[in-house]
N, C-alpha and C. Protein backbone atom coordinates (compact mmCIF):
# COMPACT_ATOMS: atom_id res chain seq x y z
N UNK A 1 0.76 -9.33 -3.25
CA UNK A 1 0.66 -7.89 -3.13
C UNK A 1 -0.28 -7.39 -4.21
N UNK A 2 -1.15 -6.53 -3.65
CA UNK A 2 -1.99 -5.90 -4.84
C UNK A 2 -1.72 -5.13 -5.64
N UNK A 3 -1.51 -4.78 -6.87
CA UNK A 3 -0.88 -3.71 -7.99
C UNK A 3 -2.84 -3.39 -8.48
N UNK A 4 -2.85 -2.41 -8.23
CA UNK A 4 -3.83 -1.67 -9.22
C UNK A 4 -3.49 -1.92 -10.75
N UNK A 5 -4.56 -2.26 -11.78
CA UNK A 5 -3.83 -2.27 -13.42
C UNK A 5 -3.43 -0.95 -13.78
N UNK A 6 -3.32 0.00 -13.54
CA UNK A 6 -3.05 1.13 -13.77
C UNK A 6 -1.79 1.24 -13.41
N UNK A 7 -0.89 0.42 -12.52
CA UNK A 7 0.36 0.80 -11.83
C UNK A 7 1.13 -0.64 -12.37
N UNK A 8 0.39 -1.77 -12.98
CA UNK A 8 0.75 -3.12 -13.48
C UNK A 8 2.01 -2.77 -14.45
N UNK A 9 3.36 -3.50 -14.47
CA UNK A 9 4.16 -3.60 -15.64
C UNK A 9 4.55 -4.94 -15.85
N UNK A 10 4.89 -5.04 -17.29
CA UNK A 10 3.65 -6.57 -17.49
C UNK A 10 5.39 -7.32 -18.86
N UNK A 11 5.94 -5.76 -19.47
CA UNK A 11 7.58 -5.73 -20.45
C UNK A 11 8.36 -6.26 -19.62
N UNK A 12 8.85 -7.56 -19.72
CA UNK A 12 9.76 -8.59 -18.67
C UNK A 12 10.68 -7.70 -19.48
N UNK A 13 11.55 -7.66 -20.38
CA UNK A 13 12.73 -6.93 -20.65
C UNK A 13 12.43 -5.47 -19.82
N UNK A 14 11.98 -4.69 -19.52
CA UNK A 14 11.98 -3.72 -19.05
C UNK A 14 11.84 -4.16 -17.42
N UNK A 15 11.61 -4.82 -16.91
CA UNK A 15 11.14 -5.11 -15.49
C UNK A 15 12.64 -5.73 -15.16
N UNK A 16 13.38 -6.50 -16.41
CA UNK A 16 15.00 -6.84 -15.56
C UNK A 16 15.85 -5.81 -15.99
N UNK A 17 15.92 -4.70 -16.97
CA UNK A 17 16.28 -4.17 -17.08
C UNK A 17 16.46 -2.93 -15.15
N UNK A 18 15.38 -2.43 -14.95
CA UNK A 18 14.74 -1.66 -13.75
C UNK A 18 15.85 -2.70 -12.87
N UNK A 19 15.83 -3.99 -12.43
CA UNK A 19 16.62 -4.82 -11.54
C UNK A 19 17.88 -4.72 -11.70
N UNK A 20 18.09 -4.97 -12.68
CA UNK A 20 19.37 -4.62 -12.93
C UNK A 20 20.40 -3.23 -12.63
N UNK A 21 19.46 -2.15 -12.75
CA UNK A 21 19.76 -0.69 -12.62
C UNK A 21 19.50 -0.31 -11.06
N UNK A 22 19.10 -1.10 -10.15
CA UNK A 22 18.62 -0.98 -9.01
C UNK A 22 19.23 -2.06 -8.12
N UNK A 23 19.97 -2.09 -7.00
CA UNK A 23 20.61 -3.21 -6.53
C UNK A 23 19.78 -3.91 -5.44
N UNK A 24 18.69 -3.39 -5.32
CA UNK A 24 17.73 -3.67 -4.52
C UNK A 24 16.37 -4.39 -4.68
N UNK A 25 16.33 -5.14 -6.02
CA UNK A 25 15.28 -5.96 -6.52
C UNK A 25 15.53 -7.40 -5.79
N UNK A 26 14.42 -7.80 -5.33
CA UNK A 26 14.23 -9.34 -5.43
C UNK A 26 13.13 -9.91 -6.35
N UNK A 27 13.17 -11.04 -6.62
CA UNK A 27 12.00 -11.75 -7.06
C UNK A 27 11.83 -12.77 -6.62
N UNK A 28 10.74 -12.87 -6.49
CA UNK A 28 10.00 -14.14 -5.68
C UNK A 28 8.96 -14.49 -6.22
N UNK A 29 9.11 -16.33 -6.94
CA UNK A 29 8.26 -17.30 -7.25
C UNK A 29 7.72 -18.29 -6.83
N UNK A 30 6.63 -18.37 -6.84
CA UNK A 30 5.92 -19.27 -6.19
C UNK A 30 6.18 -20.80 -7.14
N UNK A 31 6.37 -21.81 -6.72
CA UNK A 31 6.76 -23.07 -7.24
C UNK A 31 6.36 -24.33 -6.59
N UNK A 32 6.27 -25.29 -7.51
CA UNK A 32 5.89 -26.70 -6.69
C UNK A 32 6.50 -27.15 -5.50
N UNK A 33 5.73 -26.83 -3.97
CA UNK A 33 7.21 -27.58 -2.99
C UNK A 33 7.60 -26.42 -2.23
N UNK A 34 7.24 -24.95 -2.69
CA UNK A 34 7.70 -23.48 -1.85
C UNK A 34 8.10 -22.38 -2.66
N UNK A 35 8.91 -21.79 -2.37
CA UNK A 35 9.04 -20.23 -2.86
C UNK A 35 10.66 -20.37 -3.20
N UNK A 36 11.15 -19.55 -5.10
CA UNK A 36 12.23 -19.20 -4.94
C UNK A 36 12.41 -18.09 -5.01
N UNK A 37 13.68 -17.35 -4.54
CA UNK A 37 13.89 -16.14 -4.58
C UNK A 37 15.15 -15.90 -4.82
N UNK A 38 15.27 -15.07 -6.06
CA UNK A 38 16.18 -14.13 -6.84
C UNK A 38 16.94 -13.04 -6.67
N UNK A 39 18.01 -12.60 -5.84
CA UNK A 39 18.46 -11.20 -5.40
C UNK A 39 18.74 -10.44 -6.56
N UNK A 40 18.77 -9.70 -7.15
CA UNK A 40 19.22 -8.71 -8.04
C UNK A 40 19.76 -7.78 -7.93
């Protein structure tokens, strides 16, 4: 997905913080072998 740098947040403590406060985060990593994904 494209993020403009202007809209980029980059503070991992602030980005799980936001997940945490929101029950609706996933994350998804790309990894050797396929994709994992994180519900939050």
């Amino acid at each position: 997905m494209y993020v403009p740098a202007s809209f980029a947040e980059t503070d991992t403590p602030k980005l799980h913080d936001f997940m945490r406060r929101h029950s609706f985060a996933v994350l998804t990593t790309q990894v050797e072998g396929g994709l994992v994904v994180d519900l939050y």
